[in-house]
PDB file of N, CA and C in Angstrom:
ATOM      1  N   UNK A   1      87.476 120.017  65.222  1.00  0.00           N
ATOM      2  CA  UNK A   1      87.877 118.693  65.637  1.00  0.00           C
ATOM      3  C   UNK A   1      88.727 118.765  66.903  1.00  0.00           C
ATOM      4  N   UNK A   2      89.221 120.061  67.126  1.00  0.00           N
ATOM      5  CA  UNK A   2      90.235 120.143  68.133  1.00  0.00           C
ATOM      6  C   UNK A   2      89.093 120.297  69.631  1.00  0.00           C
ATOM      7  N   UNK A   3      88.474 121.098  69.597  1.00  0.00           N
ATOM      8  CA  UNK A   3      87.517 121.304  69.974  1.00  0.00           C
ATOM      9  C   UNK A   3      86.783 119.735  70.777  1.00  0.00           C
ATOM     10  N   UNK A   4      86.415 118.869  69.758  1.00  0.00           N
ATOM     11  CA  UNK A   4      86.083 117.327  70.061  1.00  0.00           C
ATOM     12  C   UNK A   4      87.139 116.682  70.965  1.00  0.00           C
ATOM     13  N   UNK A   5      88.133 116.539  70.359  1.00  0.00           N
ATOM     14  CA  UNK A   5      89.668 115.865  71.621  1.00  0.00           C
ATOM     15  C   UNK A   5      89.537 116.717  72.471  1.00  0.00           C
ATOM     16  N   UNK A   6      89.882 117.682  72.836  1.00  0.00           N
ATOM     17  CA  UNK A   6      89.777 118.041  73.892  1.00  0.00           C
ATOM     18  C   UNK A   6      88.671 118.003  74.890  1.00  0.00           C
ATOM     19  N   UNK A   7      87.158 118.550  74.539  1.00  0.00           N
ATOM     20  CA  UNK A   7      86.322 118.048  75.698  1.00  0.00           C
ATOM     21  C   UNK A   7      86.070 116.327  75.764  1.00  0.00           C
ATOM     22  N   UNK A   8      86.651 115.330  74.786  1.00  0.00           N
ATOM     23  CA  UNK A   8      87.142 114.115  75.234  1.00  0.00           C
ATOM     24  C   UNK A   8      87.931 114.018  76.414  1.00  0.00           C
ATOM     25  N   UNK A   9      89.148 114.361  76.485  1.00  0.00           N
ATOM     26  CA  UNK A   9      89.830 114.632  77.157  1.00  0.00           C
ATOM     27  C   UNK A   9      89.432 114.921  78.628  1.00  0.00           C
ATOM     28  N   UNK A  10      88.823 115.856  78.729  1.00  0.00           N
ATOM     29  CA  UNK A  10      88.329 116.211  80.214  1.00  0.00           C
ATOM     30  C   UNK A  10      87.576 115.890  80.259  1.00  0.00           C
ATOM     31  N   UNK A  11      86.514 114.916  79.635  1.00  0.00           N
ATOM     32  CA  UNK A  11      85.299 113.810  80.492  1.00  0.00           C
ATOM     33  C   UNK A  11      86.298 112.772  80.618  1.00  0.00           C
ATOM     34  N   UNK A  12      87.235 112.430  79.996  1.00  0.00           N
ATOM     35  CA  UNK A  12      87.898 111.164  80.312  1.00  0.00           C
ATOM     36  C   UNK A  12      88.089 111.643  81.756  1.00  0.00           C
ATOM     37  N   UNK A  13      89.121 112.593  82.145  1.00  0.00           N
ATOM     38  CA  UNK A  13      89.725 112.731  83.256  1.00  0.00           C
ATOM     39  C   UNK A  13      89.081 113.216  84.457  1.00  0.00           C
ATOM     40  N   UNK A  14      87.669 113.696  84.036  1.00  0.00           N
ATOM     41  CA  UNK A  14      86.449 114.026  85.425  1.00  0.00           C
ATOM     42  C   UNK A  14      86.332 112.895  86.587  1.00  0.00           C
ATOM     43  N   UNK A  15      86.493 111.154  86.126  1.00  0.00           N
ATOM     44  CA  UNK A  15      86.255 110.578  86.971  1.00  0.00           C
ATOM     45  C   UNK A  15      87.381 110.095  87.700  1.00  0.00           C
ATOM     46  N   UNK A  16      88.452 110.317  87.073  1.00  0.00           N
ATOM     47  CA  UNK A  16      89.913 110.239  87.302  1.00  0.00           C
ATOM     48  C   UNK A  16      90.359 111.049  88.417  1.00  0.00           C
ATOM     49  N   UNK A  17      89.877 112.317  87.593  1.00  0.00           N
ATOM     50  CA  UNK A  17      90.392 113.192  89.009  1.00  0.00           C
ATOM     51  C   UNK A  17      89.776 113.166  90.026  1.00  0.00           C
ATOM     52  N   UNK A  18      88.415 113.150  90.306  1.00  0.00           N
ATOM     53  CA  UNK A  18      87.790 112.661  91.510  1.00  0.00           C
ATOM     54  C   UNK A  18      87.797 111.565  92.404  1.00  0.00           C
ATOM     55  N   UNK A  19      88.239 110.116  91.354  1.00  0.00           N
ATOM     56  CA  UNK A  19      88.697 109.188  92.194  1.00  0.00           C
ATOM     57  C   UNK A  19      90.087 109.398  92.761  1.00  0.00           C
ATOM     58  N   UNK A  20      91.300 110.253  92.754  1.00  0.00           N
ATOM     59  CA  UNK A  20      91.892 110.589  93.546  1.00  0.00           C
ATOM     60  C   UNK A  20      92.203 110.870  94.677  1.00  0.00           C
ATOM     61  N   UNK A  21      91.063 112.276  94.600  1.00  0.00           N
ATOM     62  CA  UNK A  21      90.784 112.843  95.623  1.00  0.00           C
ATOM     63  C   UNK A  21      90.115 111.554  96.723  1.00  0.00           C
ATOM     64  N   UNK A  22      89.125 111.066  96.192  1.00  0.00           N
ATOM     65  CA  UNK A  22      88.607 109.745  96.992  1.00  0.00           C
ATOM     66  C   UNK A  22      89.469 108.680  97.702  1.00  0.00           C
ATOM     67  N   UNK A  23      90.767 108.921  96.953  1.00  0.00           N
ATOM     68  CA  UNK A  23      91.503 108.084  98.031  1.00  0.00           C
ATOM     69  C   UNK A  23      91.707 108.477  99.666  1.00  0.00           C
ATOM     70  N   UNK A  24      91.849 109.727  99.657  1.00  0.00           N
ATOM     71  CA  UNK A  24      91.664 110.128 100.821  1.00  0.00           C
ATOM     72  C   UNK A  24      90.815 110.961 101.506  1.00  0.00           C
ATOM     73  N   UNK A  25      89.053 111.013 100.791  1.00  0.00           N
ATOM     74  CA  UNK A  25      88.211 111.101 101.414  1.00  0.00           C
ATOM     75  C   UNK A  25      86.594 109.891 101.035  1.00  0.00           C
ATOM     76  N   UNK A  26      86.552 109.012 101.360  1.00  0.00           N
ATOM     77  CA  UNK A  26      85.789 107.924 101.079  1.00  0.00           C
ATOM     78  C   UNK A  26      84.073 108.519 100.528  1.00  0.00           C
ATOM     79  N   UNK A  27      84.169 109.632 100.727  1.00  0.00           N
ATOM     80  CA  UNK A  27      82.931 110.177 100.396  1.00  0.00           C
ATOM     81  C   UNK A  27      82.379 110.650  99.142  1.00  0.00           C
ATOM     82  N   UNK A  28      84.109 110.695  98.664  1.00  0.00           N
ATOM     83  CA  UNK A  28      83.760 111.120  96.891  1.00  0.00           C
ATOM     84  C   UNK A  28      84.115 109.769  96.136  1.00  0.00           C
ATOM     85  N   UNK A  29      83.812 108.513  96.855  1.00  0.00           N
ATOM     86  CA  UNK A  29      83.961 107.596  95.875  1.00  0.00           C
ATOM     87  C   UNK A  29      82.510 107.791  94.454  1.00  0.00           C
ATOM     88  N   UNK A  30      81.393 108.113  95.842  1.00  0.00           N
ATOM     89  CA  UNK A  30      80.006 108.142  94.841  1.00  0.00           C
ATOM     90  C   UNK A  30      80.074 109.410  94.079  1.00  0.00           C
ATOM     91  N   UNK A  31      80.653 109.984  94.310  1.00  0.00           N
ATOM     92  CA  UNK A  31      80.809 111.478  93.348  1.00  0.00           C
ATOM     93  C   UNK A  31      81.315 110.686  91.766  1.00  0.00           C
ATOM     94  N   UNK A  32      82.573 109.904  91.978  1.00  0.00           N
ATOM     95  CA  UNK A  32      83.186 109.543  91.131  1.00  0.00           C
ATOM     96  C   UNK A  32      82.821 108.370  89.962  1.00  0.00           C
ATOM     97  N   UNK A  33      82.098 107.997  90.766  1.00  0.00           N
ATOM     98  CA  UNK A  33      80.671 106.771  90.119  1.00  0.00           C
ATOM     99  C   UNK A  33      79.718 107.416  89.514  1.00  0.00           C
ATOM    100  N   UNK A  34      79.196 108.651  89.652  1.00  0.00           N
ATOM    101  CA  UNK A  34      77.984 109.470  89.332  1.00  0.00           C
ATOM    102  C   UNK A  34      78.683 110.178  88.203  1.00  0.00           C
ATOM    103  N   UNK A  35      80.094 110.465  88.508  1.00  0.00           N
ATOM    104  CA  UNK A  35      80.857 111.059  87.318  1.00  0.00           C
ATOM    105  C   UNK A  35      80.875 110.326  86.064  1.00  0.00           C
ATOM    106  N   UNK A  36      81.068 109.335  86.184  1.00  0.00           N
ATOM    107  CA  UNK A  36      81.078 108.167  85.031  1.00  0.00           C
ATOM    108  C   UNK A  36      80.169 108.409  83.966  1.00  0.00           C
ATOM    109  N   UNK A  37      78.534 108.856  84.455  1.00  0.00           N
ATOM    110  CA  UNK A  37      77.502 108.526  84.356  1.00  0.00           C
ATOM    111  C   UNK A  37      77.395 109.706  83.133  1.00  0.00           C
ATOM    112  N   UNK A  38      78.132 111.210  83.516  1.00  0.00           N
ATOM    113  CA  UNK A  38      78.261 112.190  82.905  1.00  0.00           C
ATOM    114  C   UNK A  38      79.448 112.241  81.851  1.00  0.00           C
ATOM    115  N   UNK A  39      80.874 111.462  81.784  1.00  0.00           N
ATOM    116  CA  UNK A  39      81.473 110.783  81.024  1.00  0.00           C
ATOM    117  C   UNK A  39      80.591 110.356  79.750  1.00  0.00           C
ATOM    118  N   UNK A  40      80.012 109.643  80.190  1.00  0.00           N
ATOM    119  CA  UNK A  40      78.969 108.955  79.106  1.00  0.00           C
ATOM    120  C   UNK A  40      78.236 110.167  78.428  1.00  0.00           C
ATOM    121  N   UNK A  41      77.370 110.495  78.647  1.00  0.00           N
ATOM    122  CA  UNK A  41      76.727 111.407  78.326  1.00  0.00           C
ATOM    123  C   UNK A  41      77.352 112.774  77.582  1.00  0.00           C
ATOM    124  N   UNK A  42      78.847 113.331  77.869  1.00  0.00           N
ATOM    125  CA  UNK A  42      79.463 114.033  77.427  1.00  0.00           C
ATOM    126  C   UNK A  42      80.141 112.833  75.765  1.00  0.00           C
ATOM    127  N   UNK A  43      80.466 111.977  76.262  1.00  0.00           N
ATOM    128  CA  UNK A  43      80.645 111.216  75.067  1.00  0.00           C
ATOM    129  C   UNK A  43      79.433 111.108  73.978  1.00  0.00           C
ATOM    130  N   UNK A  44      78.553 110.776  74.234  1.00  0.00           N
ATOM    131  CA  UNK A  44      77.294 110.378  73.366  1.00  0.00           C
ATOM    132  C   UNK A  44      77.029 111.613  72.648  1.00  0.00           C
ATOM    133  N   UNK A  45      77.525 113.070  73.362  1.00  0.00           N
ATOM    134  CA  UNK A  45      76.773 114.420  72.329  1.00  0.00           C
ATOM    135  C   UNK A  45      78.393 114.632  71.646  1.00  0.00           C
ATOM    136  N   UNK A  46      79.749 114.025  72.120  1.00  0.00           N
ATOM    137  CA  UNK A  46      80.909 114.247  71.215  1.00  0.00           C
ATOM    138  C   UNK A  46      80.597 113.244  70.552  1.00  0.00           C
ATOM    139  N   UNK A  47      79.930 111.809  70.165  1.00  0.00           N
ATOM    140  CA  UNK A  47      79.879 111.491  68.985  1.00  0.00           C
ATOM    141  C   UNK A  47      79.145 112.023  68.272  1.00  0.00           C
ATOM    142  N   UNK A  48      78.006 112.685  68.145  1.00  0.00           N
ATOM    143  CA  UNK A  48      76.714 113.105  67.395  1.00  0.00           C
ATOM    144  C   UNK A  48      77.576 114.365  66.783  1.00  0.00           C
ATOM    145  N   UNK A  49      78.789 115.313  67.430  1.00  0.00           N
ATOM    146  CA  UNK A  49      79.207 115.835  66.934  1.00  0.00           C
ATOM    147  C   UNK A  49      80.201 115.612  65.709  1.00  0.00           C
ATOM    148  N   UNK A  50      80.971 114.343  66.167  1.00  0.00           N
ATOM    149  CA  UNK A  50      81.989 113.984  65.107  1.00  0.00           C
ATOM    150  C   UNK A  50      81.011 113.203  63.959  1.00  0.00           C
ATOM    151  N   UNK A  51      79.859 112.649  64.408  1.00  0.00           N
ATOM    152  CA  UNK A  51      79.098 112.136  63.274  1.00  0.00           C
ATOM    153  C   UNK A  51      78.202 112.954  62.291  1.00  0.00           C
ATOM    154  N   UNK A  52      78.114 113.934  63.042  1.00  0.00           N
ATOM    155  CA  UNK A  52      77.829 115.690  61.758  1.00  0.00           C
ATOM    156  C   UNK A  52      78.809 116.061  60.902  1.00  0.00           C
ATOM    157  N   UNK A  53      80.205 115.924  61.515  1.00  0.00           N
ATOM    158  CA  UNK A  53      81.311 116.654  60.434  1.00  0.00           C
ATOM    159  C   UNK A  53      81.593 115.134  59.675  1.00  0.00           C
ATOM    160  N   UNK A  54      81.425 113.843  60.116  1.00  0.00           N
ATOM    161  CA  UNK A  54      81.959 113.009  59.505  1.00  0.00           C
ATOM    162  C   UNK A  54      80.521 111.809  59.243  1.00  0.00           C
ATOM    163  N   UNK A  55      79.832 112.304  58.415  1.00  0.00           N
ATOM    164  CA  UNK A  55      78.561 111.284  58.203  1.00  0.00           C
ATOM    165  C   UNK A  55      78.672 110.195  57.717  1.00  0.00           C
ATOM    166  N   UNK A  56      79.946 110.039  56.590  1.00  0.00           N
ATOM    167  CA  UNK A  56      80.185 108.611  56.216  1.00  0.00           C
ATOM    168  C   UNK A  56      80.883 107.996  56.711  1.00  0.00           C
ATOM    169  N   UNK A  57      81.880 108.254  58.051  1.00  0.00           N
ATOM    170  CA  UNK A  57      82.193 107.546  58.924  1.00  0.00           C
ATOM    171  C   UNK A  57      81.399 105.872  59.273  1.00  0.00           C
ATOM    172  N   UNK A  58      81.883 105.232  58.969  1.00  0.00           N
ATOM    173  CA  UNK A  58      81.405 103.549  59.126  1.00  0.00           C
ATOM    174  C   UNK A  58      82.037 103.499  60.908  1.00  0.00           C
ATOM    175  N   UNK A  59      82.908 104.228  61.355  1.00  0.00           N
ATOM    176  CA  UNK A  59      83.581 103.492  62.524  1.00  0.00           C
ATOM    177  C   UNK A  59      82.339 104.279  63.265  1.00  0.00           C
ATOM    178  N   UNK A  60      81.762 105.411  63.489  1.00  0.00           N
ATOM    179  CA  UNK A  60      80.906 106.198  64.239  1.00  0.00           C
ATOM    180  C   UNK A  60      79.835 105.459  63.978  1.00  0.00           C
ATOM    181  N   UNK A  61      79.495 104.885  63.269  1.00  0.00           N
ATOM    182  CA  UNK A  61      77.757 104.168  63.258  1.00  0.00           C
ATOM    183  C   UNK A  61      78.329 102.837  63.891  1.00  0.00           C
ATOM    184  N   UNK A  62      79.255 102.701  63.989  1.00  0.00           N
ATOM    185  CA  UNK A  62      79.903 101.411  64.914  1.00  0.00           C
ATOM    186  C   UNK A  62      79.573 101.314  66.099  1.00  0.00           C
ATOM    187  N   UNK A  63      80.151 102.837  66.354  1.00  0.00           N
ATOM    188  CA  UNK A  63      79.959 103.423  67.925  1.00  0.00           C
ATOM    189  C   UNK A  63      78.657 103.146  68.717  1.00  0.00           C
ATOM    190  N   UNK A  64      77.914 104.023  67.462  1.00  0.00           N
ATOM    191  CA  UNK A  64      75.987 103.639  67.859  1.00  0.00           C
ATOM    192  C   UNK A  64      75.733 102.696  67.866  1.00  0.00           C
ATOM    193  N   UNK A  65      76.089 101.890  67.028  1.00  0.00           N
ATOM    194  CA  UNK A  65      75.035 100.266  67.401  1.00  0.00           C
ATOM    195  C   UNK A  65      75.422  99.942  68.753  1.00  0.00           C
ATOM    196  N   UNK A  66      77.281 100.042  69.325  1.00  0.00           N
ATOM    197  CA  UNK A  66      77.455  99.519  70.516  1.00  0.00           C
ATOM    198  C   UNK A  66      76.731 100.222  71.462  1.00  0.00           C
ATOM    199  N   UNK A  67      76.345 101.358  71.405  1.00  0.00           N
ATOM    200  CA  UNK A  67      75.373 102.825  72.468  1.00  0.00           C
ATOM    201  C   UNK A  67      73.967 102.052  72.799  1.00  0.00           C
ATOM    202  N   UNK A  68      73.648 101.703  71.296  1.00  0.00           N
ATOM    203  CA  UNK A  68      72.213 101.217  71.257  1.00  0.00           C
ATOM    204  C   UNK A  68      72.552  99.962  71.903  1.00  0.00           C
ATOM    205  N   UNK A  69      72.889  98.838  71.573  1.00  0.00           N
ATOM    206  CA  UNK A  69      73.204  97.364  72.166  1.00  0.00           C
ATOM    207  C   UNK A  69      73.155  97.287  73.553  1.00  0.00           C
ATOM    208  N   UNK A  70      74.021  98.440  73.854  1.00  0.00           N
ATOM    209  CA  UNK A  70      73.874  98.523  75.550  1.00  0.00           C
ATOM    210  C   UNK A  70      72.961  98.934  76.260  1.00  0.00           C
ATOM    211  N   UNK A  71      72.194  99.838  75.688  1.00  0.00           N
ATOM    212  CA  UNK A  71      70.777 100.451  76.716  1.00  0.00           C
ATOM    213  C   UNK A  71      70.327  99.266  76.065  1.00  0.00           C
ATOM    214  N   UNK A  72      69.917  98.329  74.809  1.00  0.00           N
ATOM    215  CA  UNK A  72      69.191  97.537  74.860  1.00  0.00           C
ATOM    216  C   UNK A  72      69.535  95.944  75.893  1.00  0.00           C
ATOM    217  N   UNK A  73      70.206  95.996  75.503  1.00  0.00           N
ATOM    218  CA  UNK A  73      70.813  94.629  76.577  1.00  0.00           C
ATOM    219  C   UNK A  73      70.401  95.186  78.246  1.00  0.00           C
ATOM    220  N   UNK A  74      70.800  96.592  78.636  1.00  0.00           N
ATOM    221  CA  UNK A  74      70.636  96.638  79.528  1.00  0.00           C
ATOM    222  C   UNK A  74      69.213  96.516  80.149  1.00  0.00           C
ATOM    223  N   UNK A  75      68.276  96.899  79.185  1.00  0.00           N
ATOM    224  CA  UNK A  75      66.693  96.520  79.242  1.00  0.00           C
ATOM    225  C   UNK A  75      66.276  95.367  79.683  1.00  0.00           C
ATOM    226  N   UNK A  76      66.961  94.441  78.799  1.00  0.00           N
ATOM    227  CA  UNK A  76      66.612  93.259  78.543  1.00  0.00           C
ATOM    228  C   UNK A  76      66.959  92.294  79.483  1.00  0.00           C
ATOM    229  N   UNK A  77      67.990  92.703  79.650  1.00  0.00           N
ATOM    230  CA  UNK A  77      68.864  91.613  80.838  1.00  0.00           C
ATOM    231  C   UNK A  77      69.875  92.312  81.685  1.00  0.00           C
ATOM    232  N   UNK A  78      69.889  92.043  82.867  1.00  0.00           N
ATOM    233  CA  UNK A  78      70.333  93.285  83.688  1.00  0.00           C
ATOM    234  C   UNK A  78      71.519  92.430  84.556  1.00  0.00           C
ATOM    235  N   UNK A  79      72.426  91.900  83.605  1.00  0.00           N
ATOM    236  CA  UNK A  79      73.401  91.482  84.825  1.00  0.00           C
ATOM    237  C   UNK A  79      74.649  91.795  84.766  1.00  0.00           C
ATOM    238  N   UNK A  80      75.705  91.309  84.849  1.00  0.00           N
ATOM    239  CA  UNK A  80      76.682  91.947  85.615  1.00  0.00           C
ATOM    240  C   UNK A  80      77.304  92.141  84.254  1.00  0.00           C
ATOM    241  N   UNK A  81      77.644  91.498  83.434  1.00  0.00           N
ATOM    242  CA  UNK A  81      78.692  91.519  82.783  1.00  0.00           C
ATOM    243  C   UNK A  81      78.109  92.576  81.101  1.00  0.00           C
ATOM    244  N   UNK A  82      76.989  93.245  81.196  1.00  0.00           N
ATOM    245  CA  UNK A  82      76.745  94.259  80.826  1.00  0.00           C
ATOM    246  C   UNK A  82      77.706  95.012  80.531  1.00  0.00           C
ATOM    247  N   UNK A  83      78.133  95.697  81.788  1.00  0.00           N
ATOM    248  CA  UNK A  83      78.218  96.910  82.347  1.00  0.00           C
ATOM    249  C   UNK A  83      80.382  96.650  81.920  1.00  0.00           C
ATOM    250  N   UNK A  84      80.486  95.512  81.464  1.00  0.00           N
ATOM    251  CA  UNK A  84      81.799  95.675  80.771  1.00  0.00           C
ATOM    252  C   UNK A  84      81.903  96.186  79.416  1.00  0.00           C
ATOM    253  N   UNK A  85      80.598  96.704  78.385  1.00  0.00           N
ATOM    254  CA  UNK A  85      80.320  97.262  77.675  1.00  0.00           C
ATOM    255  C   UNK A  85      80.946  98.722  77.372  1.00  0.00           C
ATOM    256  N   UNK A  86      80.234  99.444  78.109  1.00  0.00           N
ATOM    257  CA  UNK A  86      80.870 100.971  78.210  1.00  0.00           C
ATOM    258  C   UNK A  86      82.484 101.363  78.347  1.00  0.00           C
ATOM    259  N   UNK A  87      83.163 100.474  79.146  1.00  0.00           N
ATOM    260  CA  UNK A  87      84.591 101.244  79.059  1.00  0.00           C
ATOM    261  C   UNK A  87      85.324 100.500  77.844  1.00  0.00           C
ATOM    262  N   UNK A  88      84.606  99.947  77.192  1.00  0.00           N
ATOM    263  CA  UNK A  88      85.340  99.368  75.988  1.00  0.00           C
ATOM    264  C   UNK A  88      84.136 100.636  74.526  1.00  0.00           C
ATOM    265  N   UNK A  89      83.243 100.695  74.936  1.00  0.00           N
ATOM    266  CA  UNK A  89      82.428 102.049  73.966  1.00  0.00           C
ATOM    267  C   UNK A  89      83.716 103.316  73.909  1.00  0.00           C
ATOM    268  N   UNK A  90      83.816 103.722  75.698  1.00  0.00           N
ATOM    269  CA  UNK A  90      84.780 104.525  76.268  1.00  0.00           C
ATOM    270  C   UNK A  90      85.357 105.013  74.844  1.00  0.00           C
ATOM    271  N   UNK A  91      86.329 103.952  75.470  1.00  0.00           N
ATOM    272  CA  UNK A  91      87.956 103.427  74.631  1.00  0.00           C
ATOM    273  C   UNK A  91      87.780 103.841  73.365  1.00  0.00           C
ATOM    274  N   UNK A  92      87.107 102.956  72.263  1.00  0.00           N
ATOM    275  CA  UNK A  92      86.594 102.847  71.024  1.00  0.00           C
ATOM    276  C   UNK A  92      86.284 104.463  70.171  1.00  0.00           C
ATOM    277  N   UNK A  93      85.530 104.731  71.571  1.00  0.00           N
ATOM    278  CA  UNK A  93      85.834 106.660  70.961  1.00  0.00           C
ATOM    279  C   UNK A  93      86.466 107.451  70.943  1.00  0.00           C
ATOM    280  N   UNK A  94      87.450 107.258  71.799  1.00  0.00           N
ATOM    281  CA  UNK A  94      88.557 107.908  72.449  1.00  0.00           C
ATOM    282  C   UNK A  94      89.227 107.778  70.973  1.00  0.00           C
ATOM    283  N   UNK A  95      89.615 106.608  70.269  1.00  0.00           N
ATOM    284  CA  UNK A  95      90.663 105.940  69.846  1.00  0.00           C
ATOM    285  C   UNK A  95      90.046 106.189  68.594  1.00  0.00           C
ATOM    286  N   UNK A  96      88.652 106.309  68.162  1.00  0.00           N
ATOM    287  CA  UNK A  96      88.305 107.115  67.073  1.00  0.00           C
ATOM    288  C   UNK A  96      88.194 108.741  66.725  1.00  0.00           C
ATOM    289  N   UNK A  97      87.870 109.514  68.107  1.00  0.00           N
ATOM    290  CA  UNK A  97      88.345 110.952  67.537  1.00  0.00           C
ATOM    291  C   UNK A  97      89.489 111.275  67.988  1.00  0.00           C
ATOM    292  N   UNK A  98      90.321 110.769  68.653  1.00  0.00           N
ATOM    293  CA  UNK A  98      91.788 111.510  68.680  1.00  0.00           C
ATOM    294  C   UNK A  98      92.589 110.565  67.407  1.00  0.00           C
ATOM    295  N   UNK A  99      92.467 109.260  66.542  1.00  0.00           N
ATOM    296  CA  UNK A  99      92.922 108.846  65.549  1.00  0.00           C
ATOM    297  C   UNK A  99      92.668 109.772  63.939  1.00  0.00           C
ATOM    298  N   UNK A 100      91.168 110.394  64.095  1.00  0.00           N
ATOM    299  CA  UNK A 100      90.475 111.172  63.254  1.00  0.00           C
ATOM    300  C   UNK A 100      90.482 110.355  61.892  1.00  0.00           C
ATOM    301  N   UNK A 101      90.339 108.968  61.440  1.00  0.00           N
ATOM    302  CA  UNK A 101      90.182 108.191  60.854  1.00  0.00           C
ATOM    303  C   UNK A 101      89.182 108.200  60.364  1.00  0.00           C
ATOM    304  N   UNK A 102      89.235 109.076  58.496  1.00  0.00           N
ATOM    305  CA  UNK A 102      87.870 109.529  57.699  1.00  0.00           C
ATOM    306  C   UNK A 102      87.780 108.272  56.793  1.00  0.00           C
ATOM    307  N   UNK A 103      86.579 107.167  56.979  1.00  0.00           N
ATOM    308  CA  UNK A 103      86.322 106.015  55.837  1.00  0.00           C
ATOM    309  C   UNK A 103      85.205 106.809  55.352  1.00  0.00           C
TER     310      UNK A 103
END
C-alpha cells in the first residue's frame, strides 16, 4: 500500500514540477499538458492495483464508474465542461488511497 501512495505521489507532482520549470521557459508548458495525460494513466493502473488488494471496496468501483462516465461522455459529447471531470477523479483517488478506507 505504501508502494501505491507513493507512486501517487509522484504522478501527482510530474505535472507540477514541470509546470514550474515552464514558468520560465514557455516551451514546457506542452510538456506539462502531455504530463497530465500520463498522471491519468499512472492513476488508472494505481487504481486496478488498490482494487486487487481491496475488491470490496465500494469507494474504488466509485472511482470506475467516474473513469468510465468520462471516456463515455467524452465520446458522446465533447465540450468544455467535460474535462472538469478528471481533476475531481484526480482528487477522489488521491483522497482514497492515501485515506486507505476498507468498506
Amino acid at each position: 500500500m505504501k508502494a501505491i501512495k507513493n507512486l501517487n505521489i509522484i504522478a501527482l507532482g510530474i505535472p507540477l514540477f514541470i509546470s514550474l520549470f515552464a514558468l520560465f521557459e514557455n516551451g514546457l508548458f506542452l510538456l506539462a499538458l502531455l504530463s497530465t495525460m500520463i498522471t491519468g494513466a499512472i492513476q488508472i493502473l494505481l487504481a486496478i492495483k488498490y482494487w486487487q488488494e481491496h475488491p470490496k471496496n465500494v469507494l474504488i468501483k466509485i472511482y470506475f464508474l467516474g473513469v468510465t462516465l468520462f471516456f463515455l461522455l467524452l465520446y458522446l459529447y465533447s465540450t468544455f465542461w467535460i474535462w472538469c471531470l478528471p481533476p475531481f477523479l484526480c482528487i477522489y483517488l488521491s483522497i482514497l488511497i492515501h485515506t486507505n478506507e476498507i468498506k
